[in-house]
N, C-alpha and C. Protein backbone atom coordinates (compact mmCIF):
# COMPACT_ATOMS: atom_id res chain seq x y z
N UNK A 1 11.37 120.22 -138.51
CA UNK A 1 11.38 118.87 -139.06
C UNK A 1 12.59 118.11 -138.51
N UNK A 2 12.32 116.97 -138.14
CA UNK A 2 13.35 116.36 -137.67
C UNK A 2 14.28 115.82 -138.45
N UNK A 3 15.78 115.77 -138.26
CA UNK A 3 16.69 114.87 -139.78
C UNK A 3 16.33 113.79 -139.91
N UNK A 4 16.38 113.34 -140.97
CA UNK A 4 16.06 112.10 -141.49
C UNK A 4 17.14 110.72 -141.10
N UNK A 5 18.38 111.32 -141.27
CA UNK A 5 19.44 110.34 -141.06
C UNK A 5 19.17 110.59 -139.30
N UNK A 6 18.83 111.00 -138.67
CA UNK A 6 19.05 110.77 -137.28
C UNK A 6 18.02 109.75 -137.13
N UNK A 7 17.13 110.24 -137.82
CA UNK A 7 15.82 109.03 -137.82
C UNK A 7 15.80 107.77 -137.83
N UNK A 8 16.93 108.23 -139.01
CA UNK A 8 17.34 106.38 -139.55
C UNK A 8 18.17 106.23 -138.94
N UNK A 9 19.07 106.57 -138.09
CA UNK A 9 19.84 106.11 -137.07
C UNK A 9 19.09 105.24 -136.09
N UNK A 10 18.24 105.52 -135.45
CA UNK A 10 17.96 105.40 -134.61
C UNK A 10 17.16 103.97 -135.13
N UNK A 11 16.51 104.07 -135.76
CA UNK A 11 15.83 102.83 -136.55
C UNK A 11 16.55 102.04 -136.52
N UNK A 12 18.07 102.02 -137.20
CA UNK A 12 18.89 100.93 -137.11
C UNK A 12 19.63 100.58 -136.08
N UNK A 13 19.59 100.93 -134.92
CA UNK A 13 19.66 100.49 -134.12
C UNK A 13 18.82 100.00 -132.92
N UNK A 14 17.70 99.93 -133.71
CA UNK A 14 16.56 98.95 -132.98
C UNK A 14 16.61 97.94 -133.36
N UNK A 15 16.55 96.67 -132.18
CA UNK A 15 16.44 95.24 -132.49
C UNK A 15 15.48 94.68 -133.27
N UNK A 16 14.70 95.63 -133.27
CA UNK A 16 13.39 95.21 -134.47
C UNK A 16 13.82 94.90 -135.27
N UNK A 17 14.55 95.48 -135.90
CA UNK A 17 14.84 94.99 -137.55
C UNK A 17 15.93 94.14 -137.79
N UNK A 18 15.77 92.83 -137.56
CA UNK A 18 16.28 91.87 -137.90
C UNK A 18 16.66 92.40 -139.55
N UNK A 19 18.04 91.03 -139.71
CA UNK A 19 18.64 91.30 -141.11
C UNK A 19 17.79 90.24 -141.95
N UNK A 20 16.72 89.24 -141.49
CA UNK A 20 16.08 88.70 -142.16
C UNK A 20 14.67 89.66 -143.20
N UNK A 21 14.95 90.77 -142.64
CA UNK A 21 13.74 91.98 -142.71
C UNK A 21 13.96 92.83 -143.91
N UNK A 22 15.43 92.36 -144.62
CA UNK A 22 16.17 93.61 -145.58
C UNK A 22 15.60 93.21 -147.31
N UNK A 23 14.82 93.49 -147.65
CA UNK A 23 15.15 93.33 -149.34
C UNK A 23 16.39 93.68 -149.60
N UNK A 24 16.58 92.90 -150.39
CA UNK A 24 18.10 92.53 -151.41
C UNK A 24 18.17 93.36 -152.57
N UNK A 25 16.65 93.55 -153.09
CA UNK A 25 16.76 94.33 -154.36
C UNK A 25 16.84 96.17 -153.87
N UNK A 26 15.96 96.43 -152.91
CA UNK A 26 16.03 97.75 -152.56
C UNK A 26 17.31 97.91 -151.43
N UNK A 27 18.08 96.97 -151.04
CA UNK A 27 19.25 97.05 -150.53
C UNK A 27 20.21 97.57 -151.39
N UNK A 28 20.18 97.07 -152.66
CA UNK A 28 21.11 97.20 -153.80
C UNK A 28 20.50 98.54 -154.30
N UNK A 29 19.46 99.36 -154.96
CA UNK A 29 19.27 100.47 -155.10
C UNK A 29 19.38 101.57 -154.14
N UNK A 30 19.39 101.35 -152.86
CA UNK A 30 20.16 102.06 -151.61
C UNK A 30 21.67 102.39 -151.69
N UNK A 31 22.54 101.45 -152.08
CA UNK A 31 23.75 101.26 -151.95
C UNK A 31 23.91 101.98 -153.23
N UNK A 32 22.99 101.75 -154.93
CA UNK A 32 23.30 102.11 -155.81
C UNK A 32 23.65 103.82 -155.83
N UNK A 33 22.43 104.19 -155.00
CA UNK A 33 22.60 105.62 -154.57
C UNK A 33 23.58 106.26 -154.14
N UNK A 34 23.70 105.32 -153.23
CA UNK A 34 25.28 106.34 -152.32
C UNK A 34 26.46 106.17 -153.22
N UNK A 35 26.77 104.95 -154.06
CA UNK A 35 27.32 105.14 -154.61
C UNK A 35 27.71 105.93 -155.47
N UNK A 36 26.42 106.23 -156.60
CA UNK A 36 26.51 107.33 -157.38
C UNK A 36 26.65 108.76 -156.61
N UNK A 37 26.66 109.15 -155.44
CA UNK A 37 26.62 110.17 -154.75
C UNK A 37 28.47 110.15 -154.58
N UNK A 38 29.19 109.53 -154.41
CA UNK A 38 30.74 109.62 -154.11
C UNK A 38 30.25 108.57 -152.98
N UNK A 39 29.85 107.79 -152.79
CA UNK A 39 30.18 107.01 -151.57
C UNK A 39 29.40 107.44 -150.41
N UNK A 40 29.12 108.63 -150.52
CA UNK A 40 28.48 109.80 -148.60
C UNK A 40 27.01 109.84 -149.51
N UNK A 41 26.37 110.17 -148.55
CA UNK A 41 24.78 110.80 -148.76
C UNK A 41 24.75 111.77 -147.73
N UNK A 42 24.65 112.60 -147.84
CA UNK A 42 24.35 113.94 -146.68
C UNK A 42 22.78 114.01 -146.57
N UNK A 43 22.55 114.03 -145.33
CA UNK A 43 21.31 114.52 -144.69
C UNK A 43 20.30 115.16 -146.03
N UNK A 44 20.93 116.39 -146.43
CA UNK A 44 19.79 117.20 -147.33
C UNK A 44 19.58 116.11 -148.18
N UNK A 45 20.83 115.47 -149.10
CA UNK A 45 20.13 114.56 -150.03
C UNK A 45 19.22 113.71 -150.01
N UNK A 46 19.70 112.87 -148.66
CA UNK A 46 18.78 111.59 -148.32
C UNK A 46 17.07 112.29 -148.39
N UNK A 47 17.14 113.16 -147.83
CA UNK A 47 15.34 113.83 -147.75
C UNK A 47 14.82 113.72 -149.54
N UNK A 48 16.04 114.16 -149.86
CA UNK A 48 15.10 114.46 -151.80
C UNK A 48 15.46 112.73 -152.20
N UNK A 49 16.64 112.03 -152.30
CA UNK A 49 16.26 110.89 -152.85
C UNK A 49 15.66 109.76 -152.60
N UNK A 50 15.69 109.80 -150.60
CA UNK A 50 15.25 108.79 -150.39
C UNK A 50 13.83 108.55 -150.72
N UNK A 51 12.42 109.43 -150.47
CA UNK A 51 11.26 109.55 -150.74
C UNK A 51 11.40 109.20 -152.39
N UNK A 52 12.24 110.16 -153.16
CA UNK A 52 11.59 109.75 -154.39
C UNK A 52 11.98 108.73 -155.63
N UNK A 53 12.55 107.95 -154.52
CA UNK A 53 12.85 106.23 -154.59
C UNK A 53 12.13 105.41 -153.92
N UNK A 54 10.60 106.23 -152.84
CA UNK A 54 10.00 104.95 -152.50
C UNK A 54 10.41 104.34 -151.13
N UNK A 55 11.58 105.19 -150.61
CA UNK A 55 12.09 104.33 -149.37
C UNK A 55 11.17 105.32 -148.08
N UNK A 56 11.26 104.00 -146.86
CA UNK A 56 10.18 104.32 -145.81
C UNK A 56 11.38 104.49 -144.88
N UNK A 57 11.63 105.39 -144.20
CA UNK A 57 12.01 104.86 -142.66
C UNK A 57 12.37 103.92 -142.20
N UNK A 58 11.42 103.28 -141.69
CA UNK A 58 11.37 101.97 -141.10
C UNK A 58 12.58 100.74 -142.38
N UNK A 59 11.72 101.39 -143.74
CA UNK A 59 12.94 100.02 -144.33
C UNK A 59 14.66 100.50 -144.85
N UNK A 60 14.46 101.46 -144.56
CA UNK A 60 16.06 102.26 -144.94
C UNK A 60 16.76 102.17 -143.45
N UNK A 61 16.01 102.23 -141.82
CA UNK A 61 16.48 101.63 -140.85
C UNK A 61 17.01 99.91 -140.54
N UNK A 62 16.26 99.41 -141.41
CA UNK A 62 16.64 97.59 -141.77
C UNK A 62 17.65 97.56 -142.28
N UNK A 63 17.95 98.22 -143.76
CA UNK A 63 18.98 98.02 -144.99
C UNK A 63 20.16 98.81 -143.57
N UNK A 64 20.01 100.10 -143.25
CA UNK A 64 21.78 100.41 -142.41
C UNK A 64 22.08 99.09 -141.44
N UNK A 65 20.46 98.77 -140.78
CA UNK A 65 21.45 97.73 -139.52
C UNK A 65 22.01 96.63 -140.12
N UNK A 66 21.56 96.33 -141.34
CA UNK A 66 22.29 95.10 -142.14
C UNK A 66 23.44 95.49 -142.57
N UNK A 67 23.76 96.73 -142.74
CA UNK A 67 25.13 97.04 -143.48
C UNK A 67 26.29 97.13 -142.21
N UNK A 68 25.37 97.71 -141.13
CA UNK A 68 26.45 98.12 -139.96
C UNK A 68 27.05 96.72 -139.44
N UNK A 69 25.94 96.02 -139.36
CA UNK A 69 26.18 93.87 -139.12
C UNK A 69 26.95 93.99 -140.38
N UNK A 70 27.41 93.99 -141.75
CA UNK A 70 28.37 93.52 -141.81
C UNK A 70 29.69 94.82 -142.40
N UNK A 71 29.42 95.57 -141.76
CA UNK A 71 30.58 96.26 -141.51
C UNK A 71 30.46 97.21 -142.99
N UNK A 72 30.08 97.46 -143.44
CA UNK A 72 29.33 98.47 -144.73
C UNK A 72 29.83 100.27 -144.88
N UNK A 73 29.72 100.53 -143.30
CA UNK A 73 29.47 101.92 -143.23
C UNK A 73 30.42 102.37 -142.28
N UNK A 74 31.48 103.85 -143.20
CA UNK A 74 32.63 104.21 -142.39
C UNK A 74 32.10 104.97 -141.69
N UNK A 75 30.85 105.81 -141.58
CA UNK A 75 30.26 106.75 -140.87
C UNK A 75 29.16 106.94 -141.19
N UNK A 76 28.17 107.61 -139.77
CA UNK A 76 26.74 107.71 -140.14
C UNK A 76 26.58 108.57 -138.60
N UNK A 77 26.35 109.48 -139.36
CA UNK A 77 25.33 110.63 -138.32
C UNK A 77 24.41 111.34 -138.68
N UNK A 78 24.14 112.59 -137.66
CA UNK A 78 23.41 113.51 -138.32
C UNK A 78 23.68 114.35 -139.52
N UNK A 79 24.61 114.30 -140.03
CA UNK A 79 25.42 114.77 -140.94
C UNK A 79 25.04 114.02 -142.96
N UNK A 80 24.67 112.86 -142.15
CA UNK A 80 24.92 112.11 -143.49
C UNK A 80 25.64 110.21 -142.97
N UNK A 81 26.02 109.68 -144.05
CA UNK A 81 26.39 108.43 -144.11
C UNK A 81 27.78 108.32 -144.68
N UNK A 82 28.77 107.56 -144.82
CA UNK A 82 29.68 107.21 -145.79
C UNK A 82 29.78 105.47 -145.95
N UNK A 83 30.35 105.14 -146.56
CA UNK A 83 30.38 103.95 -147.74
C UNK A 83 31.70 103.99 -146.81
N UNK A 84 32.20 102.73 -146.38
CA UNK A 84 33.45 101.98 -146.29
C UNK A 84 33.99 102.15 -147.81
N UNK A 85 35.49 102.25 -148.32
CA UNK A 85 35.72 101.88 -149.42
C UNK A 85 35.53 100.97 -150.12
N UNK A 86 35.86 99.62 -149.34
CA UNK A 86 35.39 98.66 -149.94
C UNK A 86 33.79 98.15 -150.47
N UNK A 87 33.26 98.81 -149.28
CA UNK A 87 31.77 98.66 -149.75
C UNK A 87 31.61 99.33 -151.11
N UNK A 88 32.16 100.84 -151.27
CA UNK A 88 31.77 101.61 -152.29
C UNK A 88 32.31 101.21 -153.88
N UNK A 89 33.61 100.49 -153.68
CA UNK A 89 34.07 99.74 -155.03
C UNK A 89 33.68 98.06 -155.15
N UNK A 90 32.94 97.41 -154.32
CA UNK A 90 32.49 96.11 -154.46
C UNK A 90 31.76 95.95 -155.71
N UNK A 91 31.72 95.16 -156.52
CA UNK A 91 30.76 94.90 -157.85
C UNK A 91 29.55 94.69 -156.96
C-alpha cells in the first residue's frame, strides 16, 4: 500500500488544486485534527483519521497546498506533517 502522506504530498503540489478549491469548513476540521494530535499527524494516523472523517485525497491535497501558500506547515513528508507553531496555537 502506498503512504498516504506521500500521496498527499504529491497532490499538493499539483497546480491543480488551486486555493480557490479548499473548503473552509473541512479546512478547519483538518487543522482541528492535527491539532488535537500535538500539532504532527504521522503517516499511520492520517490512514485511520483521515478516511474516518470523510477526507479524499484529492481534497486533503487542496487543504496542504493552501496551508503550504500560506506558510501553515513546519514539515511534511513521508513520515507525517507538523503544524508551524503559530499555526497550531492560532484561535
Amino acid at each position: 500500500m502506498r503512504k498516504i502522506l506521500v500521496a498527499l504530498s504529491l497532490l499538493a503540489a499539483s497546480p491543480a488544486f488551486a486555493l480557490d478549491n479548499v473548503d473552509v469548513e473541512r479546512s478547519n476540521l483538518l487543522l482541528q485534527l492535527i491539532r488535537d494530535n500535538g500539532c504532527s499527524m504521522t503517516e499511520e494516523l492520517a490512514e485511520t483519521l483521515l478516511p474516518e472523517n470523510g477526507f479524499t485525497k484529492k481534497e486533503v491535497g487542496a487543504i496542504l497546498r493552501a496551508w503550504e501558500t500560506a506558510d501553515w506547515i513546519a514539515e511534511m513528508s513521508d513520515r507525517g506533517i507538523t503544524l508551524r507553531e503559530e499555526s497550531c496555537t492560532a484561535g
